[in-house]
C-alpha atoms as a PDB file:
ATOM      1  CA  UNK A   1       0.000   0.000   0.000  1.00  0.00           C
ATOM      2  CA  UNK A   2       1.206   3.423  -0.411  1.00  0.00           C
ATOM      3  CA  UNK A   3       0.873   6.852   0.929  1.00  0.00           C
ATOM      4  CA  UNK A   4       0.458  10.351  -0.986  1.00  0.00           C
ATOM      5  CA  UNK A   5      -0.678  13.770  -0.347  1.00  0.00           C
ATOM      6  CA  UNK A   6      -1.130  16.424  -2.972  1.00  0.00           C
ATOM      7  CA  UNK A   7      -0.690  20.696  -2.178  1.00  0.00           C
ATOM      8  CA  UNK A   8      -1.952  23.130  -4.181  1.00  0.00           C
ATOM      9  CA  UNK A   9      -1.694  26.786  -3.271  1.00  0.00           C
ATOM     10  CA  UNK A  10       0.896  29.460  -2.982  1.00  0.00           C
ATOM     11  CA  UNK A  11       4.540  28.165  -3.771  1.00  0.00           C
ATOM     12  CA  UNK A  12       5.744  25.803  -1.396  1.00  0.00           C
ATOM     13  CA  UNK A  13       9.094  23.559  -1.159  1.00  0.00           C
ATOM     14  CA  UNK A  14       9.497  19.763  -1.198  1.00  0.00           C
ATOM     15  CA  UNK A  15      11.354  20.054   2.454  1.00  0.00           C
ATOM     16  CA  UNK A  16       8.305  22.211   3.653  1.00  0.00           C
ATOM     17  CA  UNK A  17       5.834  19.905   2.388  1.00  0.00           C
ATOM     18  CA  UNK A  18       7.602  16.666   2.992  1.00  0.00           C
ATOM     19  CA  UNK A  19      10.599  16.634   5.658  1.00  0.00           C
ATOM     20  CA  UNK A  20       9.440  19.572   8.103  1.00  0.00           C
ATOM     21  CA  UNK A  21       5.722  18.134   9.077  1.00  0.00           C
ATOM     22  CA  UNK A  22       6.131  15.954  12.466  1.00  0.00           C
ATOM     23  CA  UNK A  23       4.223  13.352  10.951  1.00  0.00           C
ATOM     24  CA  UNK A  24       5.128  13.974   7.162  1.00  0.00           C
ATOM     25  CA  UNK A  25       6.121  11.100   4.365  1.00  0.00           C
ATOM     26  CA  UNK A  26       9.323   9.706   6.123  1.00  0.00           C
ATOM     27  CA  UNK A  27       7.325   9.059   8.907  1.00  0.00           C
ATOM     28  CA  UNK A  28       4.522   7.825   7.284  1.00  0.00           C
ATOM     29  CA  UNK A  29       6.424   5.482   5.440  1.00  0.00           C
ATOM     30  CA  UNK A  30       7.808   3.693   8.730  1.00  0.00           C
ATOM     31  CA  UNK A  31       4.636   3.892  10.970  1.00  0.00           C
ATOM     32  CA  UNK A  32       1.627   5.159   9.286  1.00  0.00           C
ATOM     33  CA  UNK A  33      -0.902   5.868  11.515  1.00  0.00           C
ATOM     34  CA  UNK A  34      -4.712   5.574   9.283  1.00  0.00           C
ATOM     35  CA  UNK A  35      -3.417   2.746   6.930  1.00  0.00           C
ATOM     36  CA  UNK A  36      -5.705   0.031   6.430  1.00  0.00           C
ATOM     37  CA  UNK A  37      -4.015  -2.297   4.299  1.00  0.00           C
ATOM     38  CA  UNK A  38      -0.009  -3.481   5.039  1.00  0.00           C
ATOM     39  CA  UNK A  39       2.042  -1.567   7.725  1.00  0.00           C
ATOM     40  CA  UNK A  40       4.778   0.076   6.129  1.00  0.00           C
ATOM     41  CA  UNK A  41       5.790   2.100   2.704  1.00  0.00           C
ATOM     42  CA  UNK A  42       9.485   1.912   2.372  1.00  0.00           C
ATOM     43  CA  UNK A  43       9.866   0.227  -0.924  1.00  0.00           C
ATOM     44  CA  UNK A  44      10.071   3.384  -2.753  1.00  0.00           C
ATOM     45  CA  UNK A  45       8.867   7.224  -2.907  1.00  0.00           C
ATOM     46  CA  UNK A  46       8.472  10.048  -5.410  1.00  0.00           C
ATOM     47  CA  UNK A  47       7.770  13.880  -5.537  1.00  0.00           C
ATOM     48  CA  UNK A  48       6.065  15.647  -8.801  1.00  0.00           C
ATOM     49  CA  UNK A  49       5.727  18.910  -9.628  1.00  0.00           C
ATOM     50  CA  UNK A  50       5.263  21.559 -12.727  1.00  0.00           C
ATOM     51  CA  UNK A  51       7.545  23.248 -14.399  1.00  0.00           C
ATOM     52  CA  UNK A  52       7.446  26.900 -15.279  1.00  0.00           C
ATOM     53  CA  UNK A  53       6.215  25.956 -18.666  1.00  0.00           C
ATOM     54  CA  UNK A  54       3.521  23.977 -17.052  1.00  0.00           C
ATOM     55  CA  UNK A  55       4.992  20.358 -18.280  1.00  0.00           C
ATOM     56  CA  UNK A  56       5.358  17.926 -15.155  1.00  0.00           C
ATOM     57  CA  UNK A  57       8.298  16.640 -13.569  1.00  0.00           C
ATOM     58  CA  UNK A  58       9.382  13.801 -10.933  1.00  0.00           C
ATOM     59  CA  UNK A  59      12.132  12.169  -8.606  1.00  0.00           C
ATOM     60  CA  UNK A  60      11.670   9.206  -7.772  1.00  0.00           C
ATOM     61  CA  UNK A  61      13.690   6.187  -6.064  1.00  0.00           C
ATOM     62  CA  UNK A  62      12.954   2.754  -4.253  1.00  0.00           C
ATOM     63  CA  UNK A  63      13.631   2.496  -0.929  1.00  0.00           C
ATOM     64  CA  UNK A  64      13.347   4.770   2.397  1.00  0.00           C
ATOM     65  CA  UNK A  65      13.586   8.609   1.889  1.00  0.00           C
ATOM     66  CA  UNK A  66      16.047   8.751   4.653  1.00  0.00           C
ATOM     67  CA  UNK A  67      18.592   6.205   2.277  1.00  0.00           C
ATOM     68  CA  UNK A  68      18.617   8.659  -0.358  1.00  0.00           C
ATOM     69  CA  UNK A  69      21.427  11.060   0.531  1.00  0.00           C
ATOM     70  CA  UNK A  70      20.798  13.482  -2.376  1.00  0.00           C
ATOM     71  CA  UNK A  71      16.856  14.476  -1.449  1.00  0.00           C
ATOM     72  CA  UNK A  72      17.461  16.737   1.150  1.00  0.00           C
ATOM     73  CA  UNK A  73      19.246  18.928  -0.906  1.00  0.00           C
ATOM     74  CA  UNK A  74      16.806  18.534  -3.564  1.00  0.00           C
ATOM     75  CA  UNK A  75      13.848  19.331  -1.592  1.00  0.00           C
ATOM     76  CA  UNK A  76      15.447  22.547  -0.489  1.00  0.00           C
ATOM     77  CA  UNK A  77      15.123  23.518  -4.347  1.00  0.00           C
ATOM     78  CA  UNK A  78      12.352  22.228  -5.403  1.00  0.00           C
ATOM     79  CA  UNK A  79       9.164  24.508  -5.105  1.00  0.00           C
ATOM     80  CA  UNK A  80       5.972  24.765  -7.172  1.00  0.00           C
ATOM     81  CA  UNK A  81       1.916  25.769  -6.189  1.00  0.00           C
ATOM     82  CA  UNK A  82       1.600  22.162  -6.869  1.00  0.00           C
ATOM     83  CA  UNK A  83       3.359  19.406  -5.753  1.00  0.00           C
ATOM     84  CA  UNK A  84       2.433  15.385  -5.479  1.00  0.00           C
ATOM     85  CA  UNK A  85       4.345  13.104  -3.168  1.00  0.00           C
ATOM     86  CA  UNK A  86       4.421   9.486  -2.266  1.00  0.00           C
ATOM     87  CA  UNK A  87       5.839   6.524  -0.436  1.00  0.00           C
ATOM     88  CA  UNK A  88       5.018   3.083  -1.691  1.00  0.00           C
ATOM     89  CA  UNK A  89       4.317  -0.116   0.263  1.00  0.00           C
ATOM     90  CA  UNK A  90       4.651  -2.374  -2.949  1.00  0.00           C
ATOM     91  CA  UNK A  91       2.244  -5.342  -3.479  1.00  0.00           C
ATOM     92  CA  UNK A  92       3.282  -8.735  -3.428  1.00  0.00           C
ATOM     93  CA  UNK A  93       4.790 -10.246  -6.223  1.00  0.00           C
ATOM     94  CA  UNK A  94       5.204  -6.162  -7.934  1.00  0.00           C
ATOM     95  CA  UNK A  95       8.776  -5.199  -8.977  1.00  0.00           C
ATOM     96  CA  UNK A  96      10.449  -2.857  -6.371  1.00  0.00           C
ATOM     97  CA  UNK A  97      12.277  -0.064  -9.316  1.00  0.00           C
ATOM     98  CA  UNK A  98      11.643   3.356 -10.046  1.00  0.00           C
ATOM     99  CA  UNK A  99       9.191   2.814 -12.226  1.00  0.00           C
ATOM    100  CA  UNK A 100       7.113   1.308 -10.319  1.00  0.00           C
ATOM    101  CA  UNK A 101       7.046   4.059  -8.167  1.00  0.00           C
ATOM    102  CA  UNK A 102       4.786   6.919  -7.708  1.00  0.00           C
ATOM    103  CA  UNK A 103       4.084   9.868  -9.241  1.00  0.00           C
ATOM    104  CA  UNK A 104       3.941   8.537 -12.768  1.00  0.00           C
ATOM    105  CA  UNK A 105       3.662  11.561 -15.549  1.00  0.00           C
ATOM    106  CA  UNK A 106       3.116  11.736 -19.057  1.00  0.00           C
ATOM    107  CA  UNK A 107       4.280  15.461 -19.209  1.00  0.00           C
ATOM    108  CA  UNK A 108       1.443  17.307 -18.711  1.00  0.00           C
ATOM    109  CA  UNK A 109      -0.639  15.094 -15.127  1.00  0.00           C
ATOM    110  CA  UNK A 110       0.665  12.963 -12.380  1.00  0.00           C
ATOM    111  CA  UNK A 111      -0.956  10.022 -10.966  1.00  0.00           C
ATOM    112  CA  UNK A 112      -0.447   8.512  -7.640  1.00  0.00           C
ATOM    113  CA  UNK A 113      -2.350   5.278  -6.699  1.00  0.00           C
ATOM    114  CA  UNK A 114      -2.857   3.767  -2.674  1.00  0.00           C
ATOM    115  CA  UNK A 115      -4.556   0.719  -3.081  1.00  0.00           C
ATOM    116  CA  UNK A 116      -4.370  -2.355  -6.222  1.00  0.00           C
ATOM    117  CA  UNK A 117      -5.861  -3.646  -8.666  1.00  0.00           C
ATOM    118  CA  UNK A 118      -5.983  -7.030 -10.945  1.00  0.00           C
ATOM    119  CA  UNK A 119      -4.292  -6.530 -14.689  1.00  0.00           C
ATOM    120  CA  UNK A 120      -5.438  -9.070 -16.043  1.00  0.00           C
ATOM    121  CA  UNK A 121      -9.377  -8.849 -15.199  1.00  0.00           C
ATOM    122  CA  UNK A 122      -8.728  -5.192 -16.149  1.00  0.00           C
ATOM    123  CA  UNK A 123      -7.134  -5.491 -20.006  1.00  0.00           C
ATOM    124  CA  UNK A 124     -10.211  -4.192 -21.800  1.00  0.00           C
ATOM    125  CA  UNK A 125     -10.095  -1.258 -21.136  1.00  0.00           C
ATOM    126  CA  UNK A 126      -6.238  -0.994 -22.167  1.00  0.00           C
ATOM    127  CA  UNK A 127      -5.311   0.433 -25.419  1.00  0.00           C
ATOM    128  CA  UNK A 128      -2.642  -1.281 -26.946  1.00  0.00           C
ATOM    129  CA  UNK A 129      -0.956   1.821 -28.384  1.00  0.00           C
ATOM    130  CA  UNK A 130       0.094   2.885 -24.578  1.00  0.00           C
ATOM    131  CA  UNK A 131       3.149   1.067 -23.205  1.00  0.00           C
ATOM    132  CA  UNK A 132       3.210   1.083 -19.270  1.00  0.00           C
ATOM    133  CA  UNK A 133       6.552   1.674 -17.609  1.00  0.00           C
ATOM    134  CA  UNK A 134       6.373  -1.090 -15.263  1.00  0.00           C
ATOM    135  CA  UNK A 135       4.174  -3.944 -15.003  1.00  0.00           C
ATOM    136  CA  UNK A 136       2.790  -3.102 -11.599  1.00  0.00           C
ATOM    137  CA  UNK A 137      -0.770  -2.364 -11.225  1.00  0.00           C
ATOM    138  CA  UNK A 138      -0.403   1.494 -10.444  1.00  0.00           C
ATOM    139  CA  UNK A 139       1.568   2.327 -13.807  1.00  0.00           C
ATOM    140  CA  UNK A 140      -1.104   0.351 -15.489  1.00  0.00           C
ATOM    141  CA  UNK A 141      -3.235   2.227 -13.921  1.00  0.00           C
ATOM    142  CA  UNK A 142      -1.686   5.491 -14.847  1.00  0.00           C
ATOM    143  CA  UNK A 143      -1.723   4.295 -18.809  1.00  0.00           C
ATOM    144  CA  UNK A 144      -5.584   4.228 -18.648  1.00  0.00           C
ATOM    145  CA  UNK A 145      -6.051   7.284 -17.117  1.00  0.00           C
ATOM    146  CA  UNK A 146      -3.141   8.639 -19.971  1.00  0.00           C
ATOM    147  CA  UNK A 147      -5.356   7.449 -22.427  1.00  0.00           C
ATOM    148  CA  UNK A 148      -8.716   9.497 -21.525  1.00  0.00           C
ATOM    149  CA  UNK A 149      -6.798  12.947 -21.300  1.00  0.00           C
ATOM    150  CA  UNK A 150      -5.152  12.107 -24.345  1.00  0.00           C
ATOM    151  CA  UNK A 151      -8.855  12.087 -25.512  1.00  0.00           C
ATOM    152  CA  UNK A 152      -9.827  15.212 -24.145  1.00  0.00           C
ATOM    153  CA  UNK A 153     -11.372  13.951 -21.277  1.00  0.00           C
ATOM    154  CA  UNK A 154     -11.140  16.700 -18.154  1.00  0.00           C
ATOM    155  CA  UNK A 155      -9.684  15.371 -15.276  1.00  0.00           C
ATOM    156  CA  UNK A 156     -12.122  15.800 -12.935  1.00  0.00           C
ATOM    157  CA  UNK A 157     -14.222  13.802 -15.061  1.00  0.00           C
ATOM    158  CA  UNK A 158     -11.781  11.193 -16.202  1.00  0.00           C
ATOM    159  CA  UNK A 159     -10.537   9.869 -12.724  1.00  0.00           C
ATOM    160  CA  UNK A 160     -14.007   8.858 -11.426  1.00  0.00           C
ATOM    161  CA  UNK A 161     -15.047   7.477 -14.678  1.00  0.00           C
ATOM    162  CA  UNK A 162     -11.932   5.241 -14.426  1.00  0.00           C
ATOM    163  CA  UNK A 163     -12.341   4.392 -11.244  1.00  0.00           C
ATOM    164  CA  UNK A 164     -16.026   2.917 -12.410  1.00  0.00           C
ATOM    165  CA  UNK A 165     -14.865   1.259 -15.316  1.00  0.00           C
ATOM    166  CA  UNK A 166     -12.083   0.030 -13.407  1.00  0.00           C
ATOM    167  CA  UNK A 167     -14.610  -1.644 -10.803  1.00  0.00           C
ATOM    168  CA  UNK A 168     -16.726  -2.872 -13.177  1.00  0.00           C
ATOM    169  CA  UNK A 169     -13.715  -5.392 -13.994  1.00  0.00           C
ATOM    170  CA  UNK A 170     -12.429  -5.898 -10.902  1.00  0.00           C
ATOM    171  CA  UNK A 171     -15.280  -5.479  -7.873  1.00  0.00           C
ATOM    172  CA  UNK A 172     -12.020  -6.035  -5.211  1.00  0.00           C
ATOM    173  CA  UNK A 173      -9.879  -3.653  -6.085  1.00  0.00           C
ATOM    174  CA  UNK A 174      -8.888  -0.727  -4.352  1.00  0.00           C
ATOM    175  CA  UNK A 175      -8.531   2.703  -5.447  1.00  0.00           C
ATOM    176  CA  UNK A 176      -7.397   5.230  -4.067  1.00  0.00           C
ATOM    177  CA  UNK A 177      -6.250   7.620  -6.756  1.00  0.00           C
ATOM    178  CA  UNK A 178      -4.712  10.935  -6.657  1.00  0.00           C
ATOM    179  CA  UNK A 179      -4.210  12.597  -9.840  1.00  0.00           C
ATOM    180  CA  UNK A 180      -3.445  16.490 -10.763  1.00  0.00           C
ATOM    181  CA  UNK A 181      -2.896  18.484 -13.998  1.00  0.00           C
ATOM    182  CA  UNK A 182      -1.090  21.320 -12.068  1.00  0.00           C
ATOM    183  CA  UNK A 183      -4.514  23.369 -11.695  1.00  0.00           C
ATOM    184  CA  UNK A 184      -6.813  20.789 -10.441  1.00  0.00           C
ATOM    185  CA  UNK A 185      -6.214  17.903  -7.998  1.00  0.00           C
ATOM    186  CA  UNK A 186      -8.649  15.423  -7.924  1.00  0.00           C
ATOM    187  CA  UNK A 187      -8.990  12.386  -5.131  1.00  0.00           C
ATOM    188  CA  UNK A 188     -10.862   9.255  -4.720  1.00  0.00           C
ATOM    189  CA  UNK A 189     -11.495   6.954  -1.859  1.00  0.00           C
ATOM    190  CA  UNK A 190     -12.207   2.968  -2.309  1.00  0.00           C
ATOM    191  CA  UNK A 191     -10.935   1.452   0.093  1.00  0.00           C
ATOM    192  CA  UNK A 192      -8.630   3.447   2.091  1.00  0.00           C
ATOM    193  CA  UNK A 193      -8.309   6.643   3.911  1.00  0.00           C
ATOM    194  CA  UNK A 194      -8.007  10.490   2.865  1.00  0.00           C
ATOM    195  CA  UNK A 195      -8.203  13.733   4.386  1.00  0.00           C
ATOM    196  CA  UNK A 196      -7.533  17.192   3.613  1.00  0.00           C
ATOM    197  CA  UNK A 197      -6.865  20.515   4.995  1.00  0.00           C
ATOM    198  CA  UNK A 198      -7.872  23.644   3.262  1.00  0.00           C
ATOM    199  CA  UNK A 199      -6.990  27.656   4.066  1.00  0.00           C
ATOM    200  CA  UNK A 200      -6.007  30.894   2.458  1.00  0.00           C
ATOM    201  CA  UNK A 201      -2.556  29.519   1.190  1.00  0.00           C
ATOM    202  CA  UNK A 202      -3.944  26.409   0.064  1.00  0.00           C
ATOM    203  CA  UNK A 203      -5.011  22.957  -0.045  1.00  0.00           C
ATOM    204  CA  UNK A 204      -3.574  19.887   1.358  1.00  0.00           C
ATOM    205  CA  UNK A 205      -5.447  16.224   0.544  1.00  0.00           C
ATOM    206  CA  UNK A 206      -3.395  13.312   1.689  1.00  0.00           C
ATOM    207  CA  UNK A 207      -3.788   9.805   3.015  1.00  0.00           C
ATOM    208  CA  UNK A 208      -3.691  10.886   6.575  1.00  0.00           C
ATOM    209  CA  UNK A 209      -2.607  14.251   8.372  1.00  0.00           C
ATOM    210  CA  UNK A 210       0.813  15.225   8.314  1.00  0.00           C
ATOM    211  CA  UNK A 211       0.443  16.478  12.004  1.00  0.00           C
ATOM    212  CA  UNK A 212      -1.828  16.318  15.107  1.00  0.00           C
ATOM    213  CA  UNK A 213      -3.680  19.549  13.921  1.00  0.00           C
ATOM    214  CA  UNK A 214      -7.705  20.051  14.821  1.00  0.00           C
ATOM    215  CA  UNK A 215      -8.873  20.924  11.375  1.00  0.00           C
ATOM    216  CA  UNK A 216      -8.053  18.333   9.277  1.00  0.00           C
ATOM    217  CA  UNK A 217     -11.251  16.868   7.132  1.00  0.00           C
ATOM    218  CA  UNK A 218     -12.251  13.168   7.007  1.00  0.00           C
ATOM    219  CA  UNK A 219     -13.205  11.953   3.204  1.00  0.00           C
ATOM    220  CA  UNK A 220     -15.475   9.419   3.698  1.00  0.00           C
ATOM    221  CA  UNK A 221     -15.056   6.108   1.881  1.00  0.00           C
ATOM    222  CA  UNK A 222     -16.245   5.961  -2.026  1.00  0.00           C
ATOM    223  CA  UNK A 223     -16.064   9.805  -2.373  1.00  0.00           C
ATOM    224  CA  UNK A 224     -14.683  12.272  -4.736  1.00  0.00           C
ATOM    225  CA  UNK A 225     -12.578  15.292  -4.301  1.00  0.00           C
ATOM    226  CA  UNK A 226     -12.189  17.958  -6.044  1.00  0.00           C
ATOM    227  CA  UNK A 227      -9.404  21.157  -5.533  1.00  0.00           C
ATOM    228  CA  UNK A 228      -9.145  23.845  -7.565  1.00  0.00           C
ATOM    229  CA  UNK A 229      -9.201  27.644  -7.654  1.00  0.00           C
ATOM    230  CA  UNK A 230     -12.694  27.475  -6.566  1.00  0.00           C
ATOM    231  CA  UNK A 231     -12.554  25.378  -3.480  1.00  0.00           C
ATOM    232  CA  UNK A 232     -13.072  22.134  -2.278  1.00  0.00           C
ATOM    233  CA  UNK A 233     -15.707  19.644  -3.731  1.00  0.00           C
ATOM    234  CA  UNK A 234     -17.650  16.204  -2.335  1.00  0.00           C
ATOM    235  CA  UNK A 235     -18.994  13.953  -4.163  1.00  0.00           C
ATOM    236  CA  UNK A 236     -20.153  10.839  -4.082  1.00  0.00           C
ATOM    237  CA  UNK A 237     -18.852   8.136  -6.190  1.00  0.00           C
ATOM    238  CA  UNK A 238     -21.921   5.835  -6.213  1.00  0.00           C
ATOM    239  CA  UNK A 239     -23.594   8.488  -8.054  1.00  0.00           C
ATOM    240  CA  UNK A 240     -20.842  10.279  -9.754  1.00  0.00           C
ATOM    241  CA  UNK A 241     -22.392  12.966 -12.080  1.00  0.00           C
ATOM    242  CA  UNK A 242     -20.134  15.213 -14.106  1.00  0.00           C
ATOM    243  CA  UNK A 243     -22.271  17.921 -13.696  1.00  0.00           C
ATOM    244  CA  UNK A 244     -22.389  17.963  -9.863  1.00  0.00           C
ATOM    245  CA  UNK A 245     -19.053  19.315  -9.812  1.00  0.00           C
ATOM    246  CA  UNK A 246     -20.152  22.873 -10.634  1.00  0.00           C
ATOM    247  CA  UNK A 247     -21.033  23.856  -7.131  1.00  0.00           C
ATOM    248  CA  UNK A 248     -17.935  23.967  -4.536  1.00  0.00           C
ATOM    249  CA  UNK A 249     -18.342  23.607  -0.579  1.00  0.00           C
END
């Protein structure tokens, strides 16, 4: 299983958003504290984030962020107004390697996934013409979502309609995603936890709070978030409808 959080807001650092929280990533990696599924996430992380020509970028490496003597320095330099990380508690019988790892990116989203999912029963709905980079469940995961913004499919839209068609398939598996396109961050829960914390600087959604704060928000299982420049959106995923997402709360 993994965990991930996504920020979007005014421009924030990697070390801000990752090493200075008491309960950020590294430590959420070792002993997360909401995790339903596995116990640890030290297999691998990742951090994504846009460029200043909008196309998306990542680091990403197996194993605990502590081994990696190069990220501090990196997450001192590293900034953006949005910014996906993760640590990865692989599956059994996935490859541990980078690309397996979270965020994935075909230039222009990223997708992080906390949860799995059967390939096989979920082929179908794979176009052949997209290669994944790994043949874990998230990257295949992260090809099917490629291939509905590649269509012209909004975000907001496409990640609950995969995670439905993805069900359909494959009743047991479980999807948490968190995708983002720089401008919009959208969340799902099936299956495991979420919260999120929102204010004038910004919004943070992430698998569980990165400190012992009071005004973090529970998602409730099968839901649907939505962050952008207009707020925070619910929804249910039982009864996803494109056009509820209008209306912010």
């Amino acid at each position: 299983m993994c965990r991930h959080f996504a920020w979007l807001g005014q421009d924030r650092t990697v070390e801000e958003l990752v090493l200075r929280p008491t309960y950020g990533l590294p430590r959420q990696a070792a002993r997360p504290r909401w995790q339903h599924i596995d116990l640890i996430n030290r297999d691998g992380f990742g951090i994504g984030w846009f460029g200043a020509d909008g196309h998306a970028l990542s680091y990403r490496r197996t194993g605990p962020i502590e081994d990696d003597p190069d990220f501090p320095a990196l997450a001192e330099q590293v900034h953006g107004t949005c910014v996906v990380g993760a640590v990865r508690g692989a599956s059994p019988g996935m490859p541990i390697e980078e690309a397996a790892t979270a965020p994935f990116t075909h230039g222009t989203a990223l997708l992080s996934l906390n949860g799995h999912l059967n390939v096989r029963l979920t082929t179908p709905l794979h176009d052949p013409e997209y290669v994944p980079e790994s043949t874990c469940d998230a990257a295949f995961l992260a090809q099917l979502l490629w291939q509905r913004l590649d269509q012209g499919r909004p975000l907001a839209s496409a990640v609950p309609e995969l995670v439905q068609d993805v069900l359909v398939l494959d009743p047991h598996a479980c999807l948490n995603l968190l995708a983002t396109d720089g401008e919009t961050v959208v969340a799902t829960t099936w299956g495991e936890t979420l919260c999120y914390r929102s204010g004038p600087e910004g919004t943070l959604v992430a698998s569980e709070p990165n400190d012992d704060a009071e005004d973090w928000i529970t998602v409730p299982d099968r839901h649907l978030v939505v962050v952008d420049a207009l707020g925070v959106t619910l929804r249910t995923l039982d009864a996803f409808d494109p056009a509820q997402l209008a209306d912010p709360v």
